[in-house]
Protein backbone atom coordinates (compact mmCIF):
# COMPACT_ATOMS: atom_id res chain seq x y z
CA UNK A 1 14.43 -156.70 188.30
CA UNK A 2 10.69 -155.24 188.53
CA UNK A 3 8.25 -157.23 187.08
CA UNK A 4 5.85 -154.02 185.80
CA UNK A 5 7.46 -152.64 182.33
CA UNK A 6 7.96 -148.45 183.11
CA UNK A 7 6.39 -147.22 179.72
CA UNK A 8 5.93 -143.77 180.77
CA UNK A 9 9.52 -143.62 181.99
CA UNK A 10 10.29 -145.14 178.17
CA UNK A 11 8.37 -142.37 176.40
CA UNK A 12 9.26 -139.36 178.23
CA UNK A 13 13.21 -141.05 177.62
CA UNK A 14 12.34 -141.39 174.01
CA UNK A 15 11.19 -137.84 173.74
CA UNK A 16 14.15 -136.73 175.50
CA UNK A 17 16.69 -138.44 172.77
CA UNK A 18 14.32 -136.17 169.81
CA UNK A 19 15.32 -132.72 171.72
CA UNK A 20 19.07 -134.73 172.43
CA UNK A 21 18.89 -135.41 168.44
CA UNK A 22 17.79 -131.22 167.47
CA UNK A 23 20.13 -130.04 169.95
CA UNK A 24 23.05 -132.24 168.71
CA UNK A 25 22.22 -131.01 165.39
CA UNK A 26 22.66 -127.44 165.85
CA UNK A 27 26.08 -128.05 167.85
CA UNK A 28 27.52 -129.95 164.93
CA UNK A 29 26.58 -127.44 162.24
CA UNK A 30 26.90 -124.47 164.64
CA UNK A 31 24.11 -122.64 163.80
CA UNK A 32 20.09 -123.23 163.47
CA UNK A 33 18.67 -124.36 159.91
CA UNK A 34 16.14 -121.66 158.76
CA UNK A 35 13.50 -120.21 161.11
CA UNK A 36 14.02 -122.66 163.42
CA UNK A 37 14.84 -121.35 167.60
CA UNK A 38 14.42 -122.97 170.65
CA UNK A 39 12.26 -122.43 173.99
CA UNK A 40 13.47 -124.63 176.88
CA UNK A 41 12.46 -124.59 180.15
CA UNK A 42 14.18 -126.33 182.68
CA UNK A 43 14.72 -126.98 186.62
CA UNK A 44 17.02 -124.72 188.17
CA UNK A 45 16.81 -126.95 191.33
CA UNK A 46 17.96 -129.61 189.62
CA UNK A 47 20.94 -131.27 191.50
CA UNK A 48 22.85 -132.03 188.02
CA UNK A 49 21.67 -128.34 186.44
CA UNK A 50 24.77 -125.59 186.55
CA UNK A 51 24.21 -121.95 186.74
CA UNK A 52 25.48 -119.17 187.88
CA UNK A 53 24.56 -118.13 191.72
CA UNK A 54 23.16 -114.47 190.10
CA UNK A 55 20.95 -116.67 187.87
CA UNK A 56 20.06 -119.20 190.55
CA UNK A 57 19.27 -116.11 192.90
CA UNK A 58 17.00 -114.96 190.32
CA UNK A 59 15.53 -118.32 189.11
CA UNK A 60 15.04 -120.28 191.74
CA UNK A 61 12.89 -123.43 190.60
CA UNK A 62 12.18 -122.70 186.89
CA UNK A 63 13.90 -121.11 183.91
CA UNK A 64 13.04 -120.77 180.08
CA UNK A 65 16.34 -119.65 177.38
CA UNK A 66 15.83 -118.91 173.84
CA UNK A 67 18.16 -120.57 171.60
CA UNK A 68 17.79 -118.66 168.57
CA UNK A 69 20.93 -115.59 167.19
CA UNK A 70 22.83 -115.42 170.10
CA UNK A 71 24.50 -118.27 171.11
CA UNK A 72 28.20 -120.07 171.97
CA UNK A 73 30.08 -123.07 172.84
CA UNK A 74 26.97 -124.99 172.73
CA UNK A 75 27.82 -128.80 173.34
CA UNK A 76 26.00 -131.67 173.71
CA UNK A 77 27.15 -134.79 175.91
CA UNK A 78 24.74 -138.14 176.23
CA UNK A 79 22.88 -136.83 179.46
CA UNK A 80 22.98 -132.79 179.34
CA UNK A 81 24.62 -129.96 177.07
CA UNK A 82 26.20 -126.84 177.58
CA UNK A 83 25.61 -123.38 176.24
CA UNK A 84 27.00 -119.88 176.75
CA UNK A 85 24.23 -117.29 176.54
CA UNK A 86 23.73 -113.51 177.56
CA UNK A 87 21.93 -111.97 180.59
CA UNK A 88 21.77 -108.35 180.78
CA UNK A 89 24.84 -108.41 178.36
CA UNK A 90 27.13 -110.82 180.95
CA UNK A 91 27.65 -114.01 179.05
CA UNK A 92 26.89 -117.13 181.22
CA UNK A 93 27.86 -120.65 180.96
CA UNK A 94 24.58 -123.16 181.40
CA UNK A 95 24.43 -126.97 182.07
CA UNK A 96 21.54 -128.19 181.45
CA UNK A 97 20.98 -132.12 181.95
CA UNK A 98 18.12 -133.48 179.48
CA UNK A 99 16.40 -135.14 182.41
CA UNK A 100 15.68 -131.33 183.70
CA UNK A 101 14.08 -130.12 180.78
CA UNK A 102 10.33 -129.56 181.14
CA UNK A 103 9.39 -128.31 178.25
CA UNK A 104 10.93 -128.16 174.29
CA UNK A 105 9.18 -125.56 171.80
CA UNK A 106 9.99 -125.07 168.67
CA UNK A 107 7.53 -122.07 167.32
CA UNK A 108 8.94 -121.91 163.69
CA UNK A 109 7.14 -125.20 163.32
CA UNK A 110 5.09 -125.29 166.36
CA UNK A 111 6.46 -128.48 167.85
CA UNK A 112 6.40 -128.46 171.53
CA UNK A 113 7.48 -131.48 173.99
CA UNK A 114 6.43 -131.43 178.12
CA UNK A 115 7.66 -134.17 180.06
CA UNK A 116 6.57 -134.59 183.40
CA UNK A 117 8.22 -133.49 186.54
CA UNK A 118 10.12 -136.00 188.50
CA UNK A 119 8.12 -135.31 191.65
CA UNK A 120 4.46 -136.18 189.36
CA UNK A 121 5.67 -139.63 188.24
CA UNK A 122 6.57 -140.87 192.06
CA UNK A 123 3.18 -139.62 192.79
CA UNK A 124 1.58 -141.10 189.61
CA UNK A 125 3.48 -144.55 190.59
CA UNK A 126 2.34 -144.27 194.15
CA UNK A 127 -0.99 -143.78 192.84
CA UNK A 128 -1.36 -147.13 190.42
CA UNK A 129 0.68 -149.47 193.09
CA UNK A 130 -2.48 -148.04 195.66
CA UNK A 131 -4.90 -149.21 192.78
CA UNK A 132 -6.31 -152.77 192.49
CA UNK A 133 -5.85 -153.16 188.45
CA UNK A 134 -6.80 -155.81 187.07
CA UNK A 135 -4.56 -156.76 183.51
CA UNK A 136 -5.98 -157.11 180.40
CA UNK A 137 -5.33 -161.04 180.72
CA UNK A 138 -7.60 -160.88 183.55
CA UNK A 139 -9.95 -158.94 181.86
CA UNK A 140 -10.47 -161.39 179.08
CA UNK A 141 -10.35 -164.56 181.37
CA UNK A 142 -13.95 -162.43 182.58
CA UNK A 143 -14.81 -162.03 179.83
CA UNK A 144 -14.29 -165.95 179.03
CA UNK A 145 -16.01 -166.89 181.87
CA UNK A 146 -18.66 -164.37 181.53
CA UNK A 147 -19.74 -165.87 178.02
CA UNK A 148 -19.54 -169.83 178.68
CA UNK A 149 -22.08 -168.66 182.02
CA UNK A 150 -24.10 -167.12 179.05
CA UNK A 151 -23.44 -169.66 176.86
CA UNK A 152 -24.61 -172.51 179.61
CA UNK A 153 -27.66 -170.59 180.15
CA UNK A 154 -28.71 -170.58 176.71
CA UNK A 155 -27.82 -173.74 176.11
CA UNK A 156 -25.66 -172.91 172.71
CA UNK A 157 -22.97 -174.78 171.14
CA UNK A 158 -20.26 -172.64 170.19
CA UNK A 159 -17.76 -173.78 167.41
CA UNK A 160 -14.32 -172.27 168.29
CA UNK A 161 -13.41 -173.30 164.24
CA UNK A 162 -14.51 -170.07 163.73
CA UNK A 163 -12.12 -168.14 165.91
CA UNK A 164 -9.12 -170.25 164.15
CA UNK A 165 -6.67 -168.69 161.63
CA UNK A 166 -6.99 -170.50 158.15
């Protein structure tokens, strides 16, 4: 077990369940409540992502879908969902795993979601284990320390009954 607590890893897994939650929506009432529709972009490169080798070919790394009038079979499983769209009027069958998703917008509402690539959080993790951080416990034992020297220097008397809950 790792004795750091990942809270970016939390949050971007939290935000994931809220476009889980909308998308899981619109599959069990089979169609979109009002104005709402959908821009997500996803990895293509993705080793759990499914598409077709003609949309692979032409979307390599990257790829944006509009989930709006046109749509079928759309379901939803814990980690990814499924959807039938149209390209250049072919329908194709998409599986798109939530951890893939870079981006959720929703413009009727202008709600918008980007979670950060894989790839940017080893190199953000990299980057604090290289860093000498010093916790917040630490910073207050300074702190501590840095006041009684102030407090010796003076000379003061400081009553902690004032720092006590009544």
């Amino acid at each position: 077990m790792s004795d750091i607590i990942e809270y970016r890893e939390l949050v971007q897994e939290a935000l994931r369940g809220v476009v889980h939650a909308v998308i899981a929506e619109v599959a069990d009432t089979g169609a979109l409540p009002g104005a709402h529709h959908f821009y997500v972009a996803f990895r293509t490169d993705h080793p759990e992502t499914i598409i077709s080798e003609r949309l692979r070919e032409r979307y390599p790394q990257e790829m944006t879908i509009v989930i709006q009038h046109q749509f079928w079979d759309l379901k939803v499983d814990d980690d990814k969902f499924e959807i039938t769209l149209s390209f250049d009027n072919q329908p194709e069958t998409l599986t798109i795993p939530f951890v893939a998703i870079k981006n959720f917008f929703d413009p009727s509402v202008r709600f918008g979601l980007q979670f950060s690539p894989e790839e940017d959080e080893e190199a953000d993790e990299a980057a604090l284990e290289s860093r000498d951080l010093q916790s917040p416990l630490e910073d207050q034992e300074t702190a501590d320390e840095e006041d009684s020297a102030e407090a010796q220097k003076t000379g003061e008397v400081v009553s902690l009954d004032q720092f006590r809950k009544k």
